[in-house]
C-alpha atoms as a PDB file:
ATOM      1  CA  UNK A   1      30.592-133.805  51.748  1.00  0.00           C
ATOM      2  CA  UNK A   2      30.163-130.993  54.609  1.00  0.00           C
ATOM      3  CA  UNK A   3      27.595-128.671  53.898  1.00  0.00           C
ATOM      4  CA  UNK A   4      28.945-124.961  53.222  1.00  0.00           C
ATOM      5  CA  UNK A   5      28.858-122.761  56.331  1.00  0.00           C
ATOM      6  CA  UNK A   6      26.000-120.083  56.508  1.00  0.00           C
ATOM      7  CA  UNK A   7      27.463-116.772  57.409  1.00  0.00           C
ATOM      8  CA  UNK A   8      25.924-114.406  60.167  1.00  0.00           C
ATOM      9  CA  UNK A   9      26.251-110.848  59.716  1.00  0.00           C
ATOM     10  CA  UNK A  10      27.692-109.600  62.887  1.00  0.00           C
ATOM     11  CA  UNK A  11      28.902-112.893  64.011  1.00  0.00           C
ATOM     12  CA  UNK A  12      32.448-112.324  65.145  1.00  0.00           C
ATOM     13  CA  UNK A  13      34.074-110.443  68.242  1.00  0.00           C
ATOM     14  CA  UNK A  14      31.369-108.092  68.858  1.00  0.00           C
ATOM     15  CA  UNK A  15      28.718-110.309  68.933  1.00  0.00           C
ATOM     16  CA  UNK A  16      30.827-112.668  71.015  1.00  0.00           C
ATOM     17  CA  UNK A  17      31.268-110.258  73.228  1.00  0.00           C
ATOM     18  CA  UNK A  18      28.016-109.534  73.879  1.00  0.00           C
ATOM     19  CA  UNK A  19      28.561-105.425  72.514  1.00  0.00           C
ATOM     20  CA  UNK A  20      25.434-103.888  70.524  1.00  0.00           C
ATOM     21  CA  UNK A  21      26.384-102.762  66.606  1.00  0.00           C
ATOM     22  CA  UNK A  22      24.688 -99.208  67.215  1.00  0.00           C
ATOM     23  CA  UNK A  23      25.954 -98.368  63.602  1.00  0.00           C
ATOM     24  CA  UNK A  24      23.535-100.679  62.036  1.00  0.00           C
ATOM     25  CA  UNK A  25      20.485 -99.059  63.154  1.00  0.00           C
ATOM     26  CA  UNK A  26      21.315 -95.208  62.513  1.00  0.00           C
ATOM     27  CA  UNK A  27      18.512 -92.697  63.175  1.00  0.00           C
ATOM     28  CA  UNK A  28      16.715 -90.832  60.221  1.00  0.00           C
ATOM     29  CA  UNK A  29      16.389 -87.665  63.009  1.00  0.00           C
ATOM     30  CA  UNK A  30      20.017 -87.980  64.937  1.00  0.00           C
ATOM     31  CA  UNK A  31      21.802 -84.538  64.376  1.00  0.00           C
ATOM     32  CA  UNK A  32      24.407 -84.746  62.220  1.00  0.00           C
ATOM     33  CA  UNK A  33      27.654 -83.395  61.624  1.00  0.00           C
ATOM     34  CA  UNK A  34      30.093 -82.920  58.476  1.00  0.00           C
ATOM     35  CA  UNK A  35      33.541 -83.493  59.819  1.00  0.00           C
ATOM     36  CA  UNK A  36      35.480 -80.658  58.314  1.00  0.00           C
ATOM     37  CA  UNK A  37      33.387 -78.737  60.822  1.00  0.00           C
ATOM     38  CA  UNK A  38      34.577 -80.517  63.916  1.00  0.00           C
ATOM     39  CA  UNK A  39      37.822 -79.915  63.049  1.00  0.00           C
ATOM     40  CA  UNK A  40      37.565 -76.545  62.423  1.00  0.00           C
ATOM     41  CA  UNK A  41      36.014 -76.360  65.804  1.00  0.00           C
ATOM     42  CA  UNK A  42      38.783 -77.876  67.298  1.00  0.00           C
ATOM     43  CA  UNK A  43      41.309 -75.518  65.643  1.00  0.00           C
ATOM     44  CA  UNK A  44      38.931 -72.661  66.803  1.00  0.00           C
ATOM     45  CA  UNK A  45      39.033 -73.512  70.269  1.00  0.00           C
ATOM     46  CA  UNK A  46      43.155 -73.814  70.314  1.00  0.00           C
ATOM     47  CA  UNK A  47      43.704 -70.223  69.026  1.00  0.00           C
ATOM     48  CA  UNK A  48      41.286 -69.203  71.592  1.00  0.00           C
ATOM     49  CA  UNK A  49      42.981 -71.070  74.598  1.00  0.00           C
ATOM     50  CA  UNK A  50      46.312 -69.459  73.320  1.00  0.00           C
ATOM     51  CA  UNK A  51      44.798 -66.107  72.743  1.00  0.00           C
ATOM     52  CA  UNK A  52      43.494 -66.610  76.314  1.00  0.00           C
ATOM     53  CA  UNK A  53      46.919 -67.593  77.639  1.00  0.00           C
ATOM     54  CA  UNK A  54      48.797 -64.596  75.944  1.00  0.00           C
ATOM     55  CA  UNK A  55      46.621 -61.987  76.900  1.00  0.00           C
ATOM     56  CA  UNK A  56      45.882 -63.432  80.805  1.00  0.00           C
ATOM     57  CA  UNK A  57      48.848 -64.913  81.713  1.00  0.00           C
ATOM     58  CA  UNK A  58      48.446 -67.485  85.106  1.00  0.00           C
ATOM     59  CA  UNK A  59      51.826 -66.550  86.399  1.00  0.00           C
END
């Protein structure tokens, strides 16, 4: 009888690949972010371009 494979964590197409897992070693002092807040960032800055486009039209 075969003995039962071992698994490797990370073994697969990243590792195969020869790409670093950055995830698994996340910083204690990397500036973080809560998502809602990019969002709203995002929505912030496209009423601003539009704003910007209605009141100084290019053409």
């Amino acid at each position: 009888m075969a003995p039962p494979k071992k698994s490797k964590k990370g073994a697969g197409f990243h590792s195969a690949a020869g790409l670093i897992r950055y995830f698994d070693a996340e910083e204690e002092t990397a500036f973080k972010i809560d998502p809602y807040l990019v969002i709203l960032m995002g929505i912030a800055a496209t009423v601003v371009i539009v704003l910007l486009e209605h009141y100084y039209p290019t053409a």
